[in-house]
PDB file of N, CA and C in Angstrom:
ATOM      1  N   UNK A   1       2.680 -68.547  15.928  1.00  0.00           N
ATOM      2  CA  UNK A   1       2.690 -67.138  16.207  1.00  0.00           C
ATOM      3  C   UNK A   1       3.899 -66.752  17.054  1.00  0.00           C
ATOM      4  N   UNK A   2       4.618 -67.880  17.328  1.00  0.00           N
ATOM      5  CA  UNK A   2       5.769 -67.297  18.565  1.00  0.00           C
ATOM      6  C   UNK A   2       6.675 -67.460  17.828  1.00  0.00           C
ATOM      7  N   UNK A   3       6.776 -67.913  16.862  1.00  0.00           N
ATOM      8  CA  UNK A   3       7.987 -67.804  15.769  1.00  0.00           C
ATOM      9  C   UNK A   3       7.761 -66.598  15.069  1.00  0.00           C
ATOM     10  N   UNK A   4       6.907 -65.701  15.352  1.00  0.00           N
ATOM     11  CA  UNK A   4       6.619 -64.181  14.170  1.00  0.00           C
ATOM     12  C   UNK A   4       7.182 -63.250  15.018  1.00  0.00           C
ATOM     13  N   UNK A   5       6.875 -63.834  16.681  1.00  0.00           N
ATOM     14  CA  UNK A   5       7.143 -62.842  17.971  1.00  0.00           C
ATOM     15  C   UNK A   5       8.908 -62.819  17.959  1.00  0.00           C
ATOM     16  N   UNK A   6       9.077 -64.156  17.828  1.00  0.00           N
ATOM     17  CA  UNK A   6      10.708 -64.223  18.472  1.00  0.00           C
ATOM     18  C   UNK A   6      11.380 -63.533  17.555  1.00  0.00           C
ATOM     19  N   UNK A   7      10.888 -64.263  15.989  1.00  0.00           N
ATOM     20  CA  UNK A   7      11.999 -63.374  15.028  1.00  0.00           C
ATOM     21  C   UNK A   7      11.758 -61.924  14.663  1.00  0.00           C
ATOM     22  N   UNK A   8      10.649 -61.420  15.097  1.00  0.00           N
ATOM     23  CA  UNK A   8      10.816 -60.339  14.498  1.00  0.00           C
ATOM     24  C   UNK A   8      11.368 -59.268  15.727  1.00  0.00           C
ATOM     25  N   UNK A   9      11.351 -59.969  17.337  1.00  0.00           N
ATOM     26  CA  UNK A   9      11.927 -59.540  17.759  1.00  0.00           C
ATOM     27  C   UNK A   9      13.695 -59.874  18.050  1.00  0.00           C
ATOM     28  N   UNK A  10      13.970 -60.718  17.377  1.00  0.00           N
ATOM     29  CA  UNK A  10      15.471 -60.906  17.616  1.00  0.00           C
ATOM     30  C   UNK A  10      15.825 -59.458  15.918  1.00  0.00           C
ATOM     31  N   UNK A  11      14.996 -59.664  15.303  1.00  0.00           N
ATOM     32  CA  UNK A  11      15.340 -59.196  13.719  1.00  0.00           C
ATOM     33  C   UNK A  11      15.699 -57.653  14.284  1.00  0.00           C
ATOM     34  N   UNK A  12      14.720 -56.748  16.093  1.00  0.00           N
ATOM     35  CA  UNK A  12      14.825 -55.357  16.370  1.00  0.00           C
ATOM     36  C   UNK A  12      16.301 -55.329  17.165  1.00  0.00           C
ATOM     37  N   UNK A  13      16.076 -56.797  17.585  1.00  0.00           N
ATOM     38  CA  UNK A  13      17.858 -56.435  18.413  1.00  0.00           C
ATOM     39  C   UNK A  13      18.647 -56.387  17.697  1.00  0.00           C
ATOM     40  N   UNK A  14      18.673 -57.474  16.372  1.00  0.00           N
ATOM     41  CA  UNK A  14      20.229 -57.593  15.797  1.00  0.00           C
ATOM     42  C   UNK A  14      20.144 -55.874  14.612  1.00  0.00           C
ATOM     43  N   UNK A  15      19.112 -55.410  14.809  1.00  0.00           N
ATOM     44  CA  UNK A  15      19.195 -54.125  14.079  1.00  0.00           C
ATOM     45  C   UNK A  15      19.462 -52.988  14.896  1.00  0.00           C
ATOM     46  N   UNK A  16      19.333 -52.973  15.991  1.00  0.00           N
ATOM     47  CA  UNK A  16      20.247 -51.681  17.563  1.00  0.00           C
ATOM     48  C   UNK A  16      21.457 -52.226  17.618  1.00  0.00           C
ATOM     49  N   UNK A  17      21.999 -53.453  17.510  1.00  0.00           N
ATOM     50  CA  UNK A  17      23.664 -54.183  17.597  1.00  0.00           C
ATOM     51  C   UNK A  17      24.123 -53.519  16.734  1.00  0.00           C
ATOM     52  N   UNK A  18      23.337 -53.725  15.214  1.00  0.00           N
ATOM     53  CA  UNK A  18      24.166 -53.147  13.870  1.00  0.00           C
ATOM     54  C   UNK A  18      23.936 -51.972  14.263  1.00  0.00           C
ATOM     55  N   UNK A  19      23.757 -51.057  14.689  1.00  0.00           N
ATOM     56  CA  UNK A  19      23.625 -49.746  14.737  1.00  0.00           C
ATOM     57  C   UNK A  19      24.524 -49.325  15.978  1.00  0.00           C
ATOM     58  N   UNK A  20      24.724 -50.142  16.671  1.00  0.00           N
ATOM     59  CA  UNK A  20      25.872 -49.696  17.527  1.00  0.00           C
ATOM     60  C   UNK A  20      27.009 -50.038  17.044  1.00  0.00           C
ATOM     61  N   UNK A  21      26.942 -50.883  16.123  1.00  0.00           N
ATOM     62  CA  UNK A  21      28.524 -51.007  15.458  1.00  0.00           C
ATOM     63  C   UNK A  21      29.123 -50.185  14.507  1.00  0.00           C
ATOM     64  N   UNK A  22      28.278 -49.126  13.979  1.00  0.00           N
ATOM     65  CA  UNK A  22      28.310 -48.329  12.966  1.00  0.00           C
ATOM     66  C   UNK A  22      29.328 -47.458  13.790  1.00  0.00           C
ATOM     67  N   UNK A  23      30.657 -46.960  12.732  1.00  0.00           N
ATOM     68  CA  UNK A  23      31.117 -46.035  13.531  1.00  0.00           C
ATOM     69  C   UNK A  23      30.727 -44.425  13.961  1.00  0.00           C
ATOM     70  N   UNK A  24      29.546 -44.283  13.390  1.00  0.00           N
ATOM     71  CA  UNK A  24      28.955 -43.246  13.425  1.00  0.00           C
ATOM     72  C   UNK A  24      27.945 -43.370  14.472  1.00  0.00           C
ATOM     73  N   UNK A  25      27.697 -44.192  15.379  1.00  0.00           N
ATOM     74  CA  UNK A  25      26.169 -44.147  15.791  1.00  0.00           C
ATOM     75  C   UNK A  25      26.651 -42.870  16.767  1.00  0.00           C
ATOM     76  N   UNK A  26      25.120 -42.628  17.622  1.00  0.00           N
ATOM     77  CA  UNK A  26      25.132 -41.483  18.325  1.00  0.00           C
ATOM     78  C   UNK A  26      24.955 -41.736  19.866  1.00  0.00           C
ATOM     79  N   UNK A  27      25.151 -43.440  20.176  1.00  0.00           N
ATOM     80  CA  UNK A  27      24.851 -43.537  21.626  1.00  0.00           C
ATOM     81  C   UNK A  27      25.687 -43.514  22.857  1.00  0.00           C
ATOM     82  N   UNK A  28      27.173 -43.264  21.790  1.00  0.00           N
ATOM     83  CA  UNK A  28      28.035 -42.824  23.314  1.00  0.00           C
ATOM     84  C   UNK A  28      29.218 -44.587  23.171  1.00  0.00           C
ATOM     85  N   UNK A  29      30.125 -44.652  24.263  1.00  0.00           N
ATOM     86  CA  UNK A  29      30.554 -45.573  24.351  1.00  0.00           C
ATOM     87  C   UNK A  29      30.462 -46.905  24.071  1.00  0.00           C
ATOM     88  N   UNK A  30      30.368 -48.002  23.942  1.00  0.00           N
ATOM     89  CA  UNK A  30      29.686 -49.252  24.236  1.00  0.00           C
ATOM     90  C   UNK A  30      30.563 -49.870  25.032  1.00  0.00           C
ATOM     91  N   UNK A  31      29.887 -51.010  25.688  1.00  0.00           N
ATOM     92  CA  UNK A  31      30.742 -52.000  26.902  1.00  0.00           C
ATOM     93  C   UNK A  31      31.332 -52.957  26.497  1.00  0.00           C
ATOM     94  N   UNK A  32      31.017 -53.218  25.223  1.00  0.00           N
ATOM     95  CA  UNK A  32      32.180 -54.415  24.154  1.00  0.00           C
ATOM     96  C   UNK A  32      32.620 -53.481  22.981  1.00  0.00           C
ATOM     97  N   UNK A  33      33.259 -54.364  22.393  1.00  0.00           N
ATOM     98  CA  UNK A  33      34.146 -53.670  21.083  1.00  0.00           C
ATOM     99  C   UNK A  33      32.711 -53.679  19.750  1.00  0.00           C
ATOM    100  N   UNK A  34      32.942 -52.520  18.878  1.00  0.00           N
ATOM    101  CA  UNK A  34      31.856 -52.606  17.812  1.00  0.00           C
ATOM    102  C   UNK A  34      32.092 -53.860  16.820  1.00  0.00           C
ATOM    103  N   UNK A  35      33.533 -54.254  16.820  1.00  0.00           N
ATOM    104  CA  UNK A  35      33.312 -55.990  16.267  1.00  0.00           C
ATOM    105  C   UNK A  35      32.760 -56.965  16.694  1.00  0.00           C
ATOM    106  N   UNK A  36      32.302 -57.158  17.975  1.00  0.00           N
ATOM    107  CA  UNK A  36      31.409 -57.934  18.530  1.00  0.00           C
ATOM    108  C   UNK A  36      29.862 -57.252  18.376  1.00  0.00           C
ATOM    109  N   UNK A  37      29.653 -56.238  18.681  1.00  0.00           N
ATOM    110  CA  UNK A  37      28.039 -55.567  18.411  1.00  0.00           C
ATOM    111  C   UNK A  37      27.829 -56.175  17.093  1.00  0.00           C
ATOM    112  N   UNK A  38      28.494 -55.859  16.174  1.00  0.00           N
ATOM    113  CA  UNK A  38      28.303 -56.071  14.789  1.00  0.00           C
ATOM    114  C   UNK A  38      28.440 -57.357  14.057  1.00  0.00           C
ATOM    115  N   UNK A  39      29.268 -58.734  14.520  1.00  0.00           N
ATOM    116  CA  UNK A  39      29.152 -59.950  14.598  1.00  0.00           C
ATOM    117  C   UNK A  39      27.682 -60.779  15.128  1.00  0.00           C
ATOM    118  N   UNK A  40      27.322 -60.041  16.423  1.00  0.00           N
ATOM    119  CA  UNK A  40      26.008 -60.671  17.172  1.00  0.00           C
ATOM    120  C   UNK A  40      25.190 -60.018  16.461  1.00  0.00           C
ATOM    121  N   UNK A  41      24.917 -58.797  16.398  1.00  0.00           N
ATOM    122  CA  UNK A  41      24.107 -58.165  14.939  1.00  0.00           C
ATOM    123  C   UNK A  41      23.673 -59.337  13.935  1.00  0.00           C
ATOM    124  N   UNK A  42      24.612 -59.522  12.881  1.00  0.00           N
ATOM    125  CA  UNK A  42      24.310 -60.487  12.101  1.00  0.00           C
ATOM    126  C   UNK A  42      24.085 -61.691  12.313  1.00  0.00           C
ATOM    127  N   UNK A  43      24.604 -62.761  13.230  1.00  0.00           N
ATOM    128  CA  UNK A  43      24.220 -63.781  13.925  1.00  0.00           C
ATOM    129  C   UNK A  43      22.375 -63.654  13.947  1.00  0.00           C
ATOM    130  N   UNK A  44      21.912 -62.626  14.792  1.00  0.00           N
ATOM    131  CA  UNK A  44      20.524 -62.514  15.355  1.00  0.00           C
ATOM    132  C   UNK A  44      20.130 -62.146  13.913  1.00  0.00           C
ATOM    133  N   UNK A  45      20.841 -61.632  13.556  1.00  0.00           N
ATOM    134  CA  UNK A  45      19.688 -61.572  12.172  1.00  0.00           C
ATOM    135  C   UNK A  45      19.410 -62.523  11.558  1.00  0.00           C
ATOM    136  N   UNK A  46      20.214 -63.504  11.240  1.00  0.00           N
ATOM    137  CA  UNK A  46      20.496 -64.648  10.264  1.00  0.00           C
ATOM    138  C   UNK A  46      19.192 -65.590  11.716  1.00  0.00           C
ATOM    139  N   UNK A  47      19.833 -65.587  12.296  1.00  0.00           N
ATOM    140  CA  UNK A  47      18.637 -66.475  13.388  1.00  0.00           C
ATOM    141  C   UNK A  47      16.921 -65.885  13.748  1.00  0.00           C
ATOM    142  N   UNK A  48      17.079 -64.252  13.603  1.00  0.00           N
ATOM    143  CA  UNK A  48      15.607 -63.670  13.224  1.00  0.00           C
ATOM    144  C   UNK A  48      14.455 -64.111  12.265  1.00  0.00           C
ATOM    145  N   UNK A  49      15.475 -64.350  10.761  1.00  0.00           N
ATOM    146  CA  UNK A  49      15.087 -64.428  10.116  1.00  0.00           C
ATOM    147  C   UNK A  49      14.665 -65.828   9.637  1.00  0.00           C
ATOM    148  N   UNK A  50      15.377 -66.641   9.915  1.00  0.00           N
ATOM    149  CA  UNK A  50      15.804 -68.340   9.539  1.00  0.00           C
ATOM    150  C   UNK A  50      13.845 -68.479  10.486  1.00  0.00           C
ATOM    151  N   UNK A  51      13.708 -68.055  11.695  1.00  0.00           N
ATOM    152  CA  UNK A  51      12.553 -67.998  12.448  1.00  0.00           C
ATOM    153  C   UNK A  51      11.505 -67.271  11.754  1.00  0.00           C
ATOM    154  N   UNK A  52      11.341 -66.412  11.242  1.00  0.00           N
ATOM    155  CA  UNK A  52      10.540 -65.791  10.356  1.00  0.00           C
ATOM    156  C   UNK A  52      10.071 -66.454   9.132  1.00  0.00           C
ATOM    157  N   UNK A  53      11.009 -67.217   8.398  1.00  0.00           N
ATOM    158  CA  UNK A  53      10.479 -68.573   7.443  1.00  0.00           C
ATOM    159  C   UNK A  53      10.193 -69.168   7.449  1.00  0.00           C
ATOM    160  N   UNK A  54      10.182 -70.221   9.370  1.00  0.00           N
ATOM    161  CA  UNK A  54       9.535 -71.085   9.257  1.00  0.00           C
ATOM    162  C   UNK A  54       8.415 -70.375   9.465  1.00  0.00           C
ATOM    163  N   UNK A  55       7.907 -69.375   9.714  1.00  0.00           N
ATOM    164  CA  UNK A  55       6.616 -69.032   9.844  1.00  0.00           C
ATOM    165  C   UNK A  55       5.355 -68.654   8.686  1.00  0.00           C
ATOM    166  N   UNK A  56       6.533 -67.749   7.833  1.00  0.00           N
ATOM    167  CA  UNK A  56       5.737 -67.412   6.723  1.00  0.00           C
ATOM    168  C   UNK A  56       6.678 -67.320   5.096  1.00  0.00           C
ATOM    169  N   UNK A  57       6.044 -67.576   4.257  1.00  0.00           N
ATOM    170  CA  UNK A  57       7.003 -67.800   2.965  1.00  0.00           C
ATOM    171  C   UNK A  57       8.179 -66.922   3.025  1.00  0.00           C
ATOM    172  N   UNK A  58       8.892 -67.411   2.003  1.00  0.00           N
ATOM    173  CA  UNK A  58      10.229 -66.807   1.979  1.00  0.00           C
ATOM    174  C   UNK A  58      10.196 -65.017   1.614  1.00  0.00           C
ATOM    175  N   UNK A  59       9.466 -64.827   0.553  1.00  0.00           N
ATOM    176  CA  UNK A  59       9.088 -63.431   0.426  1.00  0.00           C
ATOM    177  C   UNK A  59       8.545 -62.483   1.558  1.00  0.00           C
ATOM    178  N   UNK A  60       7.449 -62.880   2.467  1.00  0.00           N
ATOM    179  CA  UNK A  60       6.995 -62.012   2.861  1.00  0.00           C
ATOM    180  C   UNK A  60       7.939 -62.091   4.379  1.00  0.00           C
ATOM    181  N   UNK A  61       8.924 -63.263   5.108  1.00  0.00           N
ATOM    182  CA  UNK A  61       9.828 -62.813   5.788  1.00  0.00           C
ATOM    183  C   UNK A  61      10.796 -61.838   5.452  1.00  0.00           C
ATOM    184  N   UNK A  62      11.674 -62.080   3.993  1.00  0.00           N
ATOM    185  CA  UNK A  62      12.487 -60.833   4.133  1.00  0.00           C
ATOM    186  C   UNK A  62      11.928 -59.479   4.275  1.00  0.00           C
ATOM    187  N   UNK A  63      10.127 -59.403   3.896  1.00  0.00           N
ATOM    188  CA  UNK A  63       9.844 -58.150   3.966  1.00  0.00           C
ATOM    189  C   UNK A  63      10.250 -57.919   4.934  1.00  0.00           C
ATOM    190  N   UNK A  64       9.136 -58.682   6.391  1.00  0.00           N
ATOM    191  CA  UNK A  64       9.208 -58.648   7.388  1.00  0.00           C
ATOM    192  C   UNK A  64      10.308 -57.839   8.175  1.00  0.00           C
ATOM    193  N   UNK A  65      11.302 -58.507   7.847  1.00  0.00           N
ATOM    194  CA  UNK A  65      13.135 -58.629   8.805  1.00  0.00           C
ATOM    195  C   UNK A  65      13.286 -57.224   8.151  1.00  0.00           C
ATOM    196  N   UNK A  66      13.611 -56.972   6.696  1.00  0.00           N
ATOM    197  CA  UNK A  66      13.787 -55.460   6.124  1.00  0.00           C
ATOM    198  C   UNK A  66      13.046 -54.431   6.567  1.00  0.00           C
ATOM    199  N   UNK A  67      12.049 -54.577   6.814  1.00  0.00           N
ATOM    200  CA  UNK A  67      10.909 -53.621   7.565  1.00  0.00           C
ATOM    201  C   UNK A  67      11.342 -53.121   8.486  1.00  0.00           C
ATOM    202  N   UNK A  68      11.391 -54.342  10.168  1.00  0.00           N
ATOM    203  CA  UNK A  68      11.725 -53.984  11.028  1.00  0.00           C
ATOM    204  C   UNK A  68      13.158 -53.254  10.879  1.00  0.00           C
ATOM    205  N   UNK A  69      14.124 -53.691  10.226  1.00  0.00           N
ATOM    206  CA  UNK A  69      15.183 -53.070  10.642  1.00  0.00           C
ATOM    207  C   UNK A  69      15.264 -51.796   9.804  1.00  0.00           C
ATOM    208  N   UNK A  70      14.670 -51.398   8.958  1.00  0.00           N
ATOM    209  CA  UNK A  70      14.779 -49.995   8.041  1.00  0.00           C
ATOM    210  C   UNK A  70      14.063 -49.361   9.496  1.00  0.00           C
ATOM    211  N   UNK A  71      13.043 -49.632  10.191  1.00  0.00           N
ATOM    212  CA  UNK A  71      12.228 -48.673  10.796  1.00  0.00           C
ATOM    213  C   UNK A  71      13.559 -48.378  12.089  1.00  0.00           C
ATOM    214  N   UNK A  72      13.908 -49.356  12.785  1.00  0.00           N
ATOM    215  CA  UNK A  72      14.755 -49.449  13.510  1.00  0.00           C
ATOM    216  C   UNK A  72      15.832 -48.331  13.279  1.00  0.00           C
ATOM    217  N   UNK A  73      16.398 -48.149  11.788  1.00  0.00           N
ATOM    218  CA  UNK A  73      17.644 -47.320  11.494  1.00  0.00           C
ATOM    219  C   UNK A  73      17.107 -46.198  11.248  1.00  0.00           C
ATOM    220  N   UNK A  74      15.622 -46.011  11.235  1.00  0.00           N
ATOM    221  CA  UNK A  74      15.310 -44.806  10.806  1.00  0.00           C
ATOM    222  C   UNK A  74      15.058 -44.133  12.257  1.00  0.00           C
ATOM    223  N   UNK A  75      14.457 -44.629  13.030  1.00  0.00           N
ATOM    224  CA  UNK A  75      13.500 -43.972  14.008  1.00  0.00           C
ATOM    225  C   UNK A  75      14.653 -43.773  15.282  1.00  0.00           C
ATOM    226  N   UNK A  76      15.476 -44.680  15.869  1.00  0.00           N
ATOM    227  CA  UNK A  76      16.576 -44.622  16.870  1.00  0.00           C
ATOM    228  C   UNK A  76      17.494 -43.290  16.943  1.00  0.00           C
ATOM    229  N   UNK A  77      18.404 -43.330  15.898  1.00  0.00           N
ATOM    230  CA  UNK A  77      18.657 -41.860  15.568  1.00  0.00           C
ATOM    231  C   UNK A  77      17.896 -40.428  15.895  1.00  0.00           C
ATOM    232  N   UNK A  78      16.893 -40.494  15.220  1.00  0.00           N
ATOM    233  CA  UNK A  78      15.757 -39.446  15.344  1.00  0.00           C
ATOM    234  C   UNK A  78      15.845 -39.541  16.906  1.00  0.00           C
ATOM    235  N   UNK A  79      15.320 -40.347  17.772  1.00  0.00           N
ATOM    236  CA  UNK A  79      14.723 -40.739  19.036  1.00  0.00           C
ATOM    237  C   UNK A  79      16.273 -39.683  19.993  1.00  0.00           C
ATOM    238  N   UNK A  80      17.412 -40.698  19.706  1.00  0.00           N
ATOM    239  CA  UNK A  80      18.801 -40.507  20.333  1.00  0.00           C
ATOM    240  C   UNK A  80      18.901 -38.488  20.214  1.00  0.00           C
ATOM    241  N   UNK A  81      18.713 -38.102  18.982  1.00  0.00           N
ATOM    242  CA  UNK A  81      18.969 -36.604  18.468  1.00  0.00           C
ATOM    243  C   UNK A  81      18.144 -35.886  19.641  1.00  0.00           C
ATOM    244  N   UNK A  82      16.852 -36.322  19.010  1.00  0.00           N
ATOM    245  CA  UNK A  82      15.545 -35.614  20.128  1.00  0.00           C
ATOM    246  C   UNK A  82      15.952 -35.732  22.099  1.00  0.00           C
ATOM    247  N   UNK A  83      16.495 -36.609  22.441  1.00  0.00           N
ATOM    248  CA  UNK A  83      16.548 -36.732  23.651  1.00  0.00           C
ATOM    249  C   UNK A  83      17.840 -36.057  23.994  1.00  0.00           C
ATOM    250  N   UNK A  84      18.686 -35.622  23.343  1.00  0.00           N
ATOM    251  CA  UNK A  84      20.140 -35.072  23.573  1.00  0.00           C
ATOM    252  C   UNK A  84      19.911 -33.466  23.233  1.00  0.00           C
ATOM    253  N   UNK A  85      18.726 -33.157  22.575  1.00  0.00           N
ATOM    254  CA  UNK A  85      18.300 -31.609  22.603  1.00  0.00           C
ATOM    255  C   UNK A  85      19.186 -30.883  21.324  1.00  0.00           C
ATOM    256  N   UNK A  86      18.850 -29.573  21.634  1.00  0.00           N
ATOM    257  CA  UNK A  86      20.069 -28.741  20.525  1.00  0.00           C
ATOM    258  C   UNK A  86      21.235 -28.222  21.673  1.00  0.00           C
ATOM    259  N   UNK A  87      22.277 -28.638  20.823  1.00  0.00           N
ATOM    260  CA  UNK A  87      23.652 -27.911  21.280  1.00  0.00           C
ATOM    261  C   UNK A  87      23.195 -26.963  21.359  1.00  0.00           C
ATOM    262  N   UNK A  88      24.226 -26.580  22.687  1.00  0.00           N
ATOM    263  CA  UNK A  88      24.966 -25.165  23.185  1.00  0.00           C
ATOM    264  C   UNK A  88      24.240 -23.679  22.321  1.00  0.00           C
ATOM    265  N   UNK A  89      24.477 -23.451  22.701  1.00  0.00           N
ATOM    266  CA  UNK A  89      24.177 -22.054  21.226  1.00  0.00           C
ATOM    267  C   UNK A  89      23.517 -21.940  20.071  1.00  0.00           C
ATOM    268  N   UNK A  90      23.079 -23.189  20.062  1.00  0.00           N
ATOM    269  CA  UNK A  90      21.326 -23.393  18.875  1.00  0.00           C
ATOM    270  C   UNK A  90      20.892 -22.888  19.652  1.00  0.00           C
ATOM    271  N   UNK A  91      19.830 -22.666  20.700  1.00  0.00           N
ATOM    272  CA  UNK A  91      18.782 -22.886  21.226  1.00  0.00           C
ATOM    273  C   UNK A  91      18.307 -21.487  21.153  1.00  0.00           C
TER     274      UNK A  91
END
């Protein structure tokens, strides 16, 4: 069970890394370069996931890893938008 915990939580980090490497994200600066966010990104994923197989068959990890990180790219954004409010002169 601590191999479902670790990878599926390394699978939420290396999916906020990739999302800070995007040149589009919405969180402002970062404290390293987005070629490193986005290198350790995939690293943790590849190591999320490699942990997620030994746990459970090969199919239902990639669900797994795809899951978390679709929810991850979906919901952060939303979250980041909502907490930054409406610009100036929307409101």
């Amino acid at each position: 069970m601590i191999l479902a915990i670790l990878g599926g939580l390394l699978a939420c980090v290396a999916a906020m890394l990739l999302y800070l490497a995007a040149p589009h994200q919405q969180m402002g600066r970062l404290p390293c370069p987005p070629r490193l966010a986005g290198w350790g990104g995939v690293a943790l994923l590849i190591l999320g996931t490699g942990l997620l197989l030994r746990w459970a068959g090969v199919a239902t990890a990639i669900f797994i890893v795809l899951t978390l990180v679709m929810t991850i790219w979906s919901v952060v954004p939303v979250i980041i938008a909502w907490r930054r409010g409406a610009p100036e002169g929307k409101r």
